[in-house]
Protein backbone atom coordinates (compact mmCIF):
# COMPACT_ATOMS: atom_id res chain seq x y z
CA UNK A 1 -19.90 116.15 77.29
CA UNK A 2 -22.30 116.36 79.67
CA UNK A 3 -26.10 115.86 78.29
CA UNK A 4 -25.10 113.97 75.25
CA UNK A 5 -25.95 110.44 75.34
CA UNK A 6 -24.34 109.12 71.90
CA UNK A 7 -21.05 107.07 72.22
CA UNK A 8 -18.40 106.81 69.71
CA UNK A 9 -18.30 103.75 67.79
CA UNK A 10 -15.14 101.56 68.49
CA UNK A 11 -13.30 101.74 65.14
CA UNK A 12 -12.79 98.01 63.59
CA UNK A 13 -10.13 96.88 60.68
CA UNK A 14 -10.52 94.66 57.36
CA UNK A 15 -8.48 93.23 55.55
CA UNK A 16 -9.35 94.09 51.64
CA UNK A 17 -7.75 94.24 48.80
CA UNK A 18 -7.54 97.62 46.80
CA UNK A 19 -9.45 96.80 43.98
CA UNK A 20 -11.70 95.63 46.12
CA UNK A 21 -11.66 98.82 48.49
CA UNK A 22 -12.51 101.08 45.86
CA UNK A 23 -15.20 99.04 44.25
CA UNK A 24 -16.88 99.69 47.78
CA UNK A 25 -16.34 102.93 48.08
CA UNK A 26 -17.63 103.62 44.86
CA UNK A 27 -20.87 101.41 45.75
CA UNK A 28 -21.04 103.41 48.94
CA UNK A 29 -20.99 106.84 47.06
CA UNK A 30 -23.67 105.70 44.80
CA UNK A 31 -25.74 104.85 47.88
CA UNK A 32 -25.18 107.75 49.47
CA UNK A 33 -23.46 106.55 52.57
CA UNK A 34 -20.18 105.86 54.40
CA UNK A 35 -18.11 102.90 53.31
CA UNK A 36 -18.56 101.49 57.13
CA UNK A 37 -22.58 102.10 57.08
CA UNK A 38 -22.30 100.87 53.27
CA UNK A 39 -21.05 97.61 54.69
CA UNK A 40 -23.13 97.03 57.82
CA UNK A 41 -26.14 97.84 55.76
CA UNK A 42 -24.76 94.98 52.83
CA UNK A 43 -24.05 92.59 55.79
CA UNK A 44 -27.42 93.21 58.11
CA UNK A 45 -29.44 92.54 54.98
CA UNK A 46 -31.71 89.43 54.47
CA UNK A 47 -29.28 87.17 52.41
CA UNK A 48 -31.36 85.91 49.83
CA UNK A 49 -29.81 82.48 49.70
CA UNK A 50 -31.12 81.35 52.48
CA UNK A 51 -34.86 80.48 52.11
CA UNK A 52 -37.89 82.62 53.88
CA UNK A 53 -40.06 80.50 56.07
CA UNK A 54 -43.08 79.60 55.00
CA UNK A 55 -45.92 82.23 55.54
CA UNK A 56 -48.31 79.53 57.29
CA UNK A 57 -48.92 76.56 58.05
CA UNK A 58 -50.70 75.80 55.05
CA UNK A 59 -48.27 77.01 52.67
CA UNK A 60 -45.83 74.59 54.75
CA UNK A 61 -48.04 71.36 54.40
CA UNK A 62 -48.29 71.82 50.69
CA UNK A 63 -44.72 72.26 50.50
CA UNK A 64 -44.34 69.02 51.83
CA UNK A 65 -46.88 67.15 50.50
CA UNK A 66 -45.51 68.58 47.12
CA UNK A 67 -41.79 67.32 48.26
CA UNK A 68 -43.72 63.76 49.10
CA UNK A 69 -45.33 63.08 46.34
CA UNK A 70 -42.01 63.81 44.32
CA UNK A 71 -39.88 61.35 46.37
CA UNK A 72 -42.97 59.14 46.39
CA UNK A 73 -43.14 58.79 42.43
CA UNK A 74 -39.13 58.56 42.37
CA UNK A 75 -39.23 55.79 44.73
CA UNK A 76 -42.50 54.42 43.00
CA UNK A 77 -40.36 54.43 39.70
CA UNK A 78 -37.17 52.65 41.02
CA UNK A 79 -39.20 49.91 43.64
CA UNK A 80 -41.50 48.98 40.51
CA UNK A 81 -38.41 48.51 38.10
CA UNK A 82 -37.02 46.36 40.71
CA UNK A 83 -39.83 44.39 41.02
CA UNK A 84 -40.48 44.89 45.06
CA UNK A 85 -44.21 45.83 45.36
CA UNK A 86 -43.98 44.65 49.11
CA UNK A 87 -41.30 47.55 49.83
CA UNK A 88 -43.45 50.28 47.69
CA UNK A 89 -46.31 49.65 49.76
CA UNK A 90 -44.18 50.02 53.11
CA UNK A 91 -43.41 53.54 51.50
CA UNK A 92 -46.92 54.20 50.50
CA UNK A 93 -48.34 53.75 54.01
CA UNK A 94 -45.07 55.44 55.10
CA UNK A 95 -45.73 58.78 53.01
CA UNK A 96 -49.52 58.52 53.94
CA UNK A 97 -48.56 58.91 57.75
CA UNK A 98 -45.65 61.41 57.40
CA UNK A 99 -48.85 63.40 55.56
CA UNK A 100 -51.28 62.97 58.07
CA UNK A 101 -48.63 63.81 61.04
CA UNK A 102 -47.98 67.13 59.48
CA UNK A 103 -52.03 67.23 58.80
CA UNK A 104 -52.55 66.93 62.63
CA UNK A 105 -49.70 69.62 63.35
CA UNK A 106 -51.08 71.80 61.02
C-alpha cells in the first residue's frame, strides 16, 4: 500500500507442549495481550537472576571490601589453625592492596 510504512512481521514457530500452550494463552489473556507479544514481552524482560550492576562506584567498593573481609576472616580462620602466620600475613598485605587498587579506581 502505498503511504503505509509498517511491515508485516515474519511469522516464527515453537515447539510447546499443550499444556504448556494453554497455560500461555491463558497468562496472555490475563495480560491483555497476544500470546506472541505475551512472550516477547516475558522474554525482553530484565531476568531477575542475573544481578543489577552496582549503582556507583561506591556501592561497588563496599561490595568488595565486604566480599574481602569475608574471604579474609575465612582464610584468617584456616591459616591460624594451621599454624602458618607467615602465609596469613602474605594475604593480609595481599587484601590490603587488592583494597587500595579498587580505592584508586574508584
Amino acid at each position: 500500500m502505498p503511504g503505509n510504512t509498517s511491515r508485516a512481521k515474519p511469522k516464527r514457530t515453537i515447539a510447546v507442549a499443550a499444556s504448556d500452550w494453554e497455560r500461555i494463552r491463558a497468562r496472555a489473556r490475563a495480560a491483555g495481550t497476544s500470546v506472541s507479544q505475551y512472550i516477547v514481552d516475558r522474554v525482553a524482560a530484565p531476568d531477575p537472576a542475573v544481578a543489577t550492576p552496582p549503582s556507583d562506584s561506591g556501592d561497588m567498593l563496599a561490595r568488595v571490601e565486604m566480599m574481602t573481609r569475608f574471604l579474609f576472616e575465612v582464610e584468617r580462620g584456616r591459616l591460624l589453625q594451621d599454624g602458618d602466620t607467615e602465609a596469613f600475613e602474605t594475604l593480609v598485605r595481599r587484601a590490603q592492596e587488592h583494597v587500595a587498587r579498587e580505592r584508586e579506581l574508584g
